[in-house]
N, C-alpha and C. Protein backbone atom coordinates (compact mmCIF):
# COMPACT_ATOMS: atom_id res chain seq x y z
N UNK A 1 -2.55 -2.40 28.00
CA UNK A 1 -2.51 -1.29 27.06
C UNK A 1 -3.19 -1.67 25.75
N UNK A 2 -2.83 -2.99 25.10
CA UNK A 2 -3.62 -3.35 24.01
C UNK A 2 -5.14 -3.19 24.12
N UNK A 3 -5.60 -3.86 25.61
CA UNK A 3 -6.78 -3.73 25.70
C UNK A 3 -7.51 -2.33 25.71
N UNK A 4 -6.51 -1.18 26.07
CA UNK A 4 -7.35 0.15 26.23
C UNK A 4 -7.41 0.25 24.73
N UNK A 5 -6.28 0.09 23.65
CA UNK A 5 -6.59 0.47 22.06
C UNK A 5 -7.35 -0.41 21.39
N UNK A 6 -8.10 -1.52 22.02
CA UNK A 6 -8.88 -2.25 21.30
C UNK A 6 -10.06 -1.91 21.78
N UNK A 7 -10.49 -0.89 23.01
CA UNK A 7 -11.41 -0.52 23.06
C UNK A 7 -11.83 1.08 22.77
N UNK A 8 -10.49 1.58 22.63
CA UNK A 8 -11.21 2.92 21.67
C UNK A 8 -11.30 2.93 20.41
N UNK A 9 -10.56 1.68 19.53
CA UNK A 9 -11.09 1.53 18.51
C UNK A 9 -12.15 0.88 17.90
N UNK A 10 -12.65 -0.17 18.99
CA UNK A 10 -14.27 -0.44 18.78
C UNK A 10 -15.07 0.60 19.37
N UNK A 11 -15.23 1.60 20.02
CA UNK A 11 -16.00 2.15 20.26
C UNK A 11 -15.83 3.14 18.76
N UNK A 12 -14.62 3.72 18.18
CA UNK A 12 -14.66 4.73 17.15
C UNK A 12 -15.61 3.95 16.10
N UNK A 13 -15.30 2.89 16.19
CA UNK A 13 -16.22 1.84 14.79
C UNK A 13 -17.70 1.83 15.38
N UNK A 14 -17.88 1.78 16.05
CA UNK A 14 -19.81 1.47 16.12
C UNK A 14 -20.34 2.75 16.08
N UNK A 15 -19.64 3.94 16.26
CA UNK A 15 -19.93 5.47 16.10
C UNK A 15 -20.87 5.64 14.78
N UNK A 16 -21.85 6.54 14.85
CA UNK A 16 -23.12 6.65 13.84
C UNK A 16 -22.14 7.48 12.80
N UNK A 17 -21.64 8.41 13.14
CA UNK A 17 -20.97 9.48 11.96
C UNK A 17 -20.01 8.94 10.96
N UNK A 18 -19.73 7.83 11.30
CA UNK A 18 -18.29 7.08 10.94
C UNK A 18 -18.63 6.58 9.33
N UNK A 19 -19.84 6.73 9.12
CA UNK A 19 -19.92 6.06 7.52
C UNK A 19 -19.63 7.12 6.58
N UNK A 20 -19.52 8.56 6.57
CA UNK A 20 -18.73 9.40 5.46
C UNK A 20 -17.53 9.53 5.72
N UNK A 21 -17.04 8.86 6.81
CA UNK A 21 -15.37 8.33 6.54
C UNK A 21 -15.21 7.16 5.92
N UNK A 22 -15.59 6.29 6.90
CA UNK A 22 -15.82 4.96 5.96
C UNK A 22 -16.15 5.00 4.24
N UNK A 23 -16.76 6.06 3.69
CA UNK A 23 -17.01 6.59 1.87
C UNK A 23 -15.98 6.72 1.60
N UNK A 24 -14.72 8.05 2.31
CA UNK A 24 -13.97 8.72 1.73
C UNK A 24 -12.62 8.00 1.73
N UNK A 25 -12.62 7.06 2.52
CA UNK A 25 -11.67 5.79 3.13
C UNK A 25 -11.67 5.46 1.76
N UNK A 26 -12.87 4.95 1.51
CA UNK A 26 -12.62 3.90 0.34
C UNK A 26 -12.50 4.54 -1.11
N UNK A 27 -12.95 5.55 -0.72
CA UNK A 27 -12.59 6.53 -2.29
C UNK A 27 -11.15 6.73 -2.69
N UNK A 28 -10.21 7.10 -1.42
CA UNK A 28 -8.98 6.88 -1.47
C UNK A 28 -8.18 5.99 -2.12
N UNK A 29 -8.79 4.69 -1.42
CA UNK A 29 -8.58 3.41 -1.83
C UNK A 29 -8.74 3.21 -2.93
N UNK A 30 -9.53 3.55 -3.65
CA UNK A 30 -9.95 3.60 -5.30
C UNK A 30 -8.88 4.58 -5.70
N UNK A 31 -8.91 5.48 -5.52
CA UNK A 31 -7.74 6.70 -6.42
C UNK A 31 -6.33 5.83 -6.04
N UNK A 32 -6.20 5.36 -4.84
CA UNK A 32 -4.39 5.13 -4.80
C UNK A 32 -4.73 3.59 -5.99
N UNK A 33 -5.92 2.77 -6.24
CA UNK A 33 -5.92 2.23 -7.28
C UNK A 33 -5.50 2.01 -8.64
N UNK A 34 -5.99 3.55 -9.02
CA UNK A 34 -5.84 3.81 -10.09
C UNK A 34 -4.27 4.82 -10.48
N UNK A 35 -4.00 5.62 -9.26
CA UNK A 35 -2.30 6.07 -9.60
C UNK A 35 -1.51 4.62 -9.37
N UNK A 36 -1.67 3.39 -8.65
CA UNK A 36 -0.90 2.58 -8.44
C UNK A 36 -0.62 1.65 -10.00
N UNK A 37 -1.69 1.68 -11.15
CA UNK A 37 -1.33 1.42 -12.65
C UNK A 37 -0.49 1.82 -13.15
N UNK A 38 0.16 3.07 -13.06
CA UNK A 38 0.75 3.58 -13.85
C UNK A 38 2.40 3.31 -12.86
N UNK A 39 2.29 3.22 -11.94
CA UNK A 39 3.53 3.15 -10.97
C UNK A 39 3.91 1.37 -11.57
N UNK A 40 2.75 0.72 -11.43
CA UNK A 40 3.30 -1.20 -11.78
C UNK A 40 4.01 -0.90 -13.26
N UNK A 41 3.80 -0.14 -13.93
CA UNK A 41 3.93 -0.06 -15.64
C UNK A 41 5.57 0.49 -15.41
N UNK A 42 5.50 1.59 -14.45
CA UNK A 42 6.88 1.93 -14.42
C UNK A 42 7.97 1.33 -13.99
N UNK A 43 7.09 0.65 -13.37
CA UNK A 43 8.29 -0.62 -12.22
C UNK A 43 8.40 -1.80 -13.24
N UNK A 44 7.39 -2.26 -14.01
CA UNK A 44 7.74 -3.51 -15.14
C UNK A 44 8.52 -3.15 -16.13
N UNK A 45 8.62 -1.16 -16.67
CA UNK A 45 9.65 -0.83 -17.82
C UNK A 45 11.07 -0.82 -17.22
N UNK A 46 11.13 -0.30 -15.96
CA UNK A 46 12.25 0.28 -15.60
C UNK A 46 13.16 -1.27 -14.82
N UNK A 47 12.23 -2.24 -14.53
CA UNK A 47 13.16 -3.10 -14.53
C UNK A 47 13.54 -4.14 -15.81
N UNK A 48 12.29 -4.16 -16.18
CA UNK A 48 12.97 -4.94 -18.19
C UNK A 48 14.03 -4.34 -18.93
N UNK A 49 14.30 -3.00 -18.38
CA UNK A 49 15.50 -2.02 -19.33
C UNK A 49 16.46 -2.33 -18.42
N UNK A 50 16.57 -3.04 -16.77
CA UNK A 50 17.42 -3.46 -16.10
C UNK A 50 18.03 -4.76 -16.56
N UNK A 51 17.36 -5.47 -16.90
CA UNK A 51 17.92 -7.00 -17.59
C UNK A 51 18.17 -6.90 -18.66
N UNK A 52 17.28 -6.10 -19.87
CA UNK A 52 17.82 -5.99 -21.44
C UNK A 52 17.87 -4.99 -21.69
N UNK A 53 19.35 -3.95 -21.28
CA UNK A 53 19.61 -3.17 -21.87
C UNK A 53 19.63 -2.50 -23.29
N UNK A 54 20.05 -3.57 -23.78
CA UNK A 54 20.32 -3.64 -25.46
C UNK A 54 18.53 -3.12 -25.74
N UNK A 55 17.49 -3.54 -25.37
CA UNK A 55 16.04 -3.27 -26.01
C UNK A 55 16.02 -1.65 -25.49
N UNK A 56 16.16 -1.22 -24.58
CA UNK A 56 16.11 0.12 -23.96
C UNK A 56 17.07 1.24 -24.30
N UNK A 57 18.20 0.95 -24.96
CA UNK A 57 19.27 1.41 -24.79
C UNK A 57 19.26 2.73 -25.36
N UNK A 58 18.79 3.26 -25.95
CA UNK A 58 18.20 4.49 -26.87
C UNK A 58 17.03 5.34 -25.80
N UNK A 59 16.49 4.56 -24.95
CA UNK A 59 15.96 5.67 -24.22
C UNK A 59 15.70 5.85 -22.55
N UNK A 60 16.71 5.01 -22.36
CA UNK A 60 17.48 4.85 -20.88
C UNK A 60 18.44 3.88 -20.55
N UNK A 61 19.43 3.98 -19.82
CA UNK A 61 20.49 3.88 -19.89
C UNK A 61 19.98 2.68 -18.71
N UNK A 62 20.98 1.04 -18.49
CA UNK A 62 20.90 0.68 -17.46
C UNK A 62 21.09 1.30 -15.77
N UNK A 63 21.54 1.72 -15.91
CA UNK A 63 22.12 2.88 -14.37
C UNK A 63 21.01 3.77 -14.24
N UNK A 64 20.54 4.16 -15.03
CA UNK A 64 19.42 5.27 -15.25
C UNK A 64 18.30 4.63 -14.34
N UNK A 65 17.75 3.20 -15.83
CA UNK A 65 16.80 2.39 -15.15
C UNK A 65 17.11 1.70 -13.29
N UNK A 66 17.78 1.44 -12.86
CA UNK A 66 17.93 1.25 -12.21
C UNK A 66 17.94 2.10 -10.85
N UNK A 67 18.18 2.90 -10.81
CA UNK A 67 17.75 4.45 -9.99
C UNK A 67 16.72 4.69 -10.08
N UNK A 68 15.69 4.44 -11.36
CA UNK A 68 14.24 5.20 -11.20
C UNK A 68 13.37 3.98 -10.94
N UNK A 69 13.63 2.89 -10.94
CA UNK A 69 13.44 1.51 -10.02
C UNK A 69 13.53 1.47 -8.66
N UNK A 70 14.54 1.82 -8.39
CA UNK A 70 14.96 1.93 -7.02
C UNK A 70 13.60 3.39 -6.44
N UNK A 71 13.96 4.33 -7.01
CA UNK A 71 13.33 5.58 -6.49
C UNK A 71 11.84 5.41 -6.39
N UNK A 72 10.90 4.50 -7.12
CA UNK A 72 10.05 4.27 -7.38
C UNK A 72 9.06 3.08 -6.39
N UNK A 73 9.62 2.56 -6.06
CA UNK A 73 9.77 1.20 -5.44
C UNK A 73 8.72 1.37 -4.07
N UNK A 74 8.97 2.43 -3.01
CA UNK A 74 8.83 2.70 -1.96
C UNK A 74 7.39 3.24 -2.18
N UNK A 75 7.09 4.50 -3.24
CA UNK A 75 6.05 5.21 -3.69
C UNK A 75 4.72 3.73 -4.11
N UNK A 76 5.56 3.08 -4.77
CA UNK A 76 4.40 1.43 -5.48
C UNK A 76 3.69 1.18 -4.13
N UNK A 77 4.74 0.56 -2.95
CA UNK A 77 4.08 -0.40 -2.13
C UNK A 77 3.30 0.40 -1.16
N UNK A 78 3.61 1.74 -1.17
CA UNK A 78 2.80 2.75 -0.42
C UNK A 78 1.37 2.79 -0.67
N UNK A 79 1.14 3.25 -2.05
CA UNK A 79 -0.21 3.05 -3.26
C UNK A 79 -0.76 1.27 -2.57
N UNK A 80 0.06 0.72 -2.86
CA UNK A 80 -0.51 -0.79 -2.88
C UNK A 80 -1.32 -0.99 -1.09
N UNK A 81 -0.51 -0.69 -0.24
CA UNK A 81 -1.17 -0.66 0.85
C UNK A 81 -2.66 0.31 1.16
N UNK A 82 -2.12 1.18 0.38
CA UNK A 82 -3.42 2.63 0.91
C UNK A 82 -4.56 1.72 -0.09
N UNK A 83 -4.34 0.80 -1.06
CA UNK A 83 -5.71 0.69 -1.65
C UNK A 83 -5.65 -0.86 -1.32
N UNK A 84 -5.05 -1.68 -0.66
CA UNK A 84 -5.62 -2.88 -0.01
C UNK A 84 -6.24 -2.84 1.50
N UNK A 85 -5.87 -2.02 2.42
CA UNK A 85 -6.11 -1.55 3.72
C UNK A 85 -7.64 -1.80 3.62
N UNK A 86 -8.66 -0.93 3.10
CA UNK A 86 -9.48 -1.49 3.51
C UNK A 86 -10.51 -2.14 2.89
N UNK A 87 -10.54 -3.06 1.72
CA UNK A 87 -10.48 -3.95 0.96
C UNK A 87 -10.64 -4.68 2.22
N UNK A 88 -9.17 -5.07 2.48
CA UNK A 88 -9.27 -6.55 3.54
C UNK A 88 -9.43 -6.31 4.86
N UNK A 89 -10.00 -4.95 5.29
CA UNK A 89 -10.44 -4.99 6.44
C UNK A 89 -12.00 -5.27 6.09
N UNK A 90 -12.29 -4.78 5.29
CA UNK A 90 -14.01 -5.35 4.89
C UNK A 90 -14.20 -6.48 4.59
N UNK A 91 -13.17 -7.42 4.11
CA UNK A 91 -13.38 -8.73 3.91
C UNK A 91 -13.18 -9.75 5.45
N UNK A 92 -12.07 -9.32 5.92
CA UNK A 92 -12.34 -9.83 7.53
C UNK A 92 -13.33 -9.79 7.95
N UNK A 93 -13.96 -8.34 7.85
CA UNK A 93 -15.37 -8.57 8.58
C UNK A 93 -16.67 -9.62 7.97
N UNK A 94 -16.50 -9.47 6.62
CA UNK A 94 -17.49 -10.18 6.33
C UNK A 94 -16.96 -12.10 6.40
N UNK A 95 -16.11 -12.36 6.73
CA UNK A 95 -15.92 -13.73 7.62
C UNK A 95 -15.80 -13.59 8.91
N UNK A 96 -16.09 -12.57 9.78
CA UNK A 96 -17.16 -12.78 11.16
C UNK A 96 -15.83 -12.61 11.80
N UNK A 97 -14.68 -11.65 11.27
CA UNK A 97 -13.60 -11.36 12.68
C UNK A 97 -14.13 -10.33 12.94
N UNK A 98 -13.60 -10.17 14.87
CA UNK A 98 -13.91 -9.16 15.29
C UNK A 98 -13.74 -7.80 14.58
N UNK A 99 -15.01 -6.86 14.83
CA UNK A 99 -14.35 -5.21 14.35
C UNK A 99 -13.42 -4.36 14.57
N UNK A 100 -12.43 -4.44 15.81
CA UNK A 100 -11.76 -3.75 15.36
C UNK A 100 -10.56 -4.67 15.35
N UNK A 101 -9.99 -6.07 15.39
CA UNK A 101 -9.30 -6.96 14.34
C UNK A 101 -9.35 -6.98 13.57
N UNK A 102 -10.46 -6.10 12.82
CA UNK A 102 -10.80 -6.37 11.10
C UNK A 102 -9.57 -5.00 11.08
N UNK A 103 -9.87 -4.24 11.74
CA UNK A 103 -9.06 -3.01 10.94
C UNK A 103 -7.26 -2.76 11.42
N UNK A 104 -7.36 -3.38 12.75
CA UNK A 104 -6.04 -3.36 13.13
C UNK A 104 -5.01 -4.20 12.70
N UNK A 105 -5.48 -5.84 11.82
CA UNK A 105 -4.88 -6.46 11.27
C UNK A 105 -4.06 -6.59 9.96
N UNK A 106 -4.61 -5.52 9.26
CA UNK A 106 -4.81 -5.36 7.74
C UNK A 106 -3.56 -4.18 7.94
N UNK A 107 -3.98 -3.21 9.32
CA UNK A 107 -3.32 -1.45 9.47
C UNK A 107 -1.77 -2.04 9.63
N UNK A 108 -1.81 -2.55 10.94
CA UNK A 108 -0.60 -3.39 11.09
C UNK A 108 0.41 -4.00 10.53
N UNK A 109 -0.02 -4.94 9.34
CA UNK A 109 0.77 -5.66 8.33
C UNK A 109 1.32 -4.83 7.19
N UNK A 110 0.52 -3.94 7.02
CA UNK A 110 0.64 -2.61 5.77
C UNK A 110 1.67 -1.78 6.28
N UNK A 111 1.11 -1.64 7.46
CA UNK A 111 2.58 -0.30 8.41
C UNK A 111 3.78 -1.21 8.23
N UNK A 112 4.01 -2.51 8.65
CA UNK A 112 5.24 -3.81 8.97
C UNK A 112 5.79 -3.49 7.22
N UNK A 113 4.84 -3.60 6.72
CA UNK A 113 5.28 -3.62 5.00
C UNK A 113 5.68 -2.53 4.21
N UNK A 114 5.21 -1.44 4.79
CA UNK A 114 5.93 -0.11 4.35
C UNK A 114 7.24 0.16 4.96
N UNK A 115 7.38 -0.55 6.24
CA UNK A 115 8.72 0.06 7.56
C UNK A 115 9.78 -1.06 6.98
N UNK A 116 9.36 -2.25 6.33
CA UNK A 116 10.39 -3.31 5.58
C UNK A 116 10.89 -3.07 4.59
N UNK A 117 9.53 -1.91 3.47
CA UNK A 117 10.79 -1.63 2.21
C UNK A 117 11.48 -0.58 2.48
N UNK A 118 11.10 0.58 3.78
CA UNK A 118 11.45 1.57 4.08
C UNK A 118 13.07 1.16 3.93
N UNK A 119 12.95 0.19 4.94
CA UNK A 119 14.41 -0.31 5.57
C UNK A 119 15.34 -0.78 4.44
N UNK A 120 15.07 -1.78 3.78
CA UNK A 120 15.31 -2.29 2.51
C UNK A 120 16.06 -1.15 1.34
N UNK A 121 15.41 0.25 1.56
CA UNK A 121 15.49 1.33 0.43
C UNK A 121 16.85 1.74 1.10
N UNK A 122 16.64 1.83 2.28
CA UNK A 122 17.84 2.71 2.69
C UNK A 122 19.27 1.69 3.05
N UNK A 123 18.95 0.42 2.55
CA UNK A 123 20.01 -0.19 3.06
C UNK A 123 20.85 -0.04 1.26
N UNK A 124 20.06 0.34 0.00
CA UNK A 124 20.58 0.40 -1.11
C UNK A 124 20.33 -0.41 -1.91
């Protein structure tokens, strides 16, 4: 079975049409870039108002911070995957791993890494 999905996904990759996905892929990748700044900023305030209350205390409450930490958390590593995905599938390739190892390796670990904080979120 692996072998049938490693061969419809090298055949989807050597496909001629595939490079204005391959653009819009990475355009993505750039935008979840740039919303993923403002998510690290929220995750570095909302947990510094978790350890020093006393500095925050006037404009969020520890319990507060801590909920919009928590709530936040899942949305970060989401961003972080959608704009490393294919980053390091282009860098695989350009150290000579196979094509579609370049993309299934990177897809794989990102899915494992979203389904771990998934799990993680809901355990509290």
């Amino acid at each position: 079975m692996l072998a049938a999905v490693a061969k419809s996904v090298s055949t989807w990759l050597d496909r001629e049409d595939r490079g204005s996905f391959r653009a819009w892929l990475f355009r993505i990748a750039r935008w979840a870039g740039w919303l993923l700044i403002p998510m690290v900023l929220l995750q570095f305030l909302t947990g510094y108002a978790i350890l020093h209350p006393r500095i925050f205390a006037g404009l969020i409450g520890k319990i507060s911070a801590f909920r919009g930490h928590g709530a936040i958390q899942v949305a970060t590593i989401v961003l972080f995957v959608i704009h490393c995905i294919p980053y390091c599938a282009s860098a695989l390739r350009r150290i000579r791993i196979h094509r579609w190892l370049s993309f299934i390796i990177p897809t794989a670990f990102g899915l494992g890494l979203i389904g771990f904080v998934v799990y993680l979120h809901r355990l509290g």
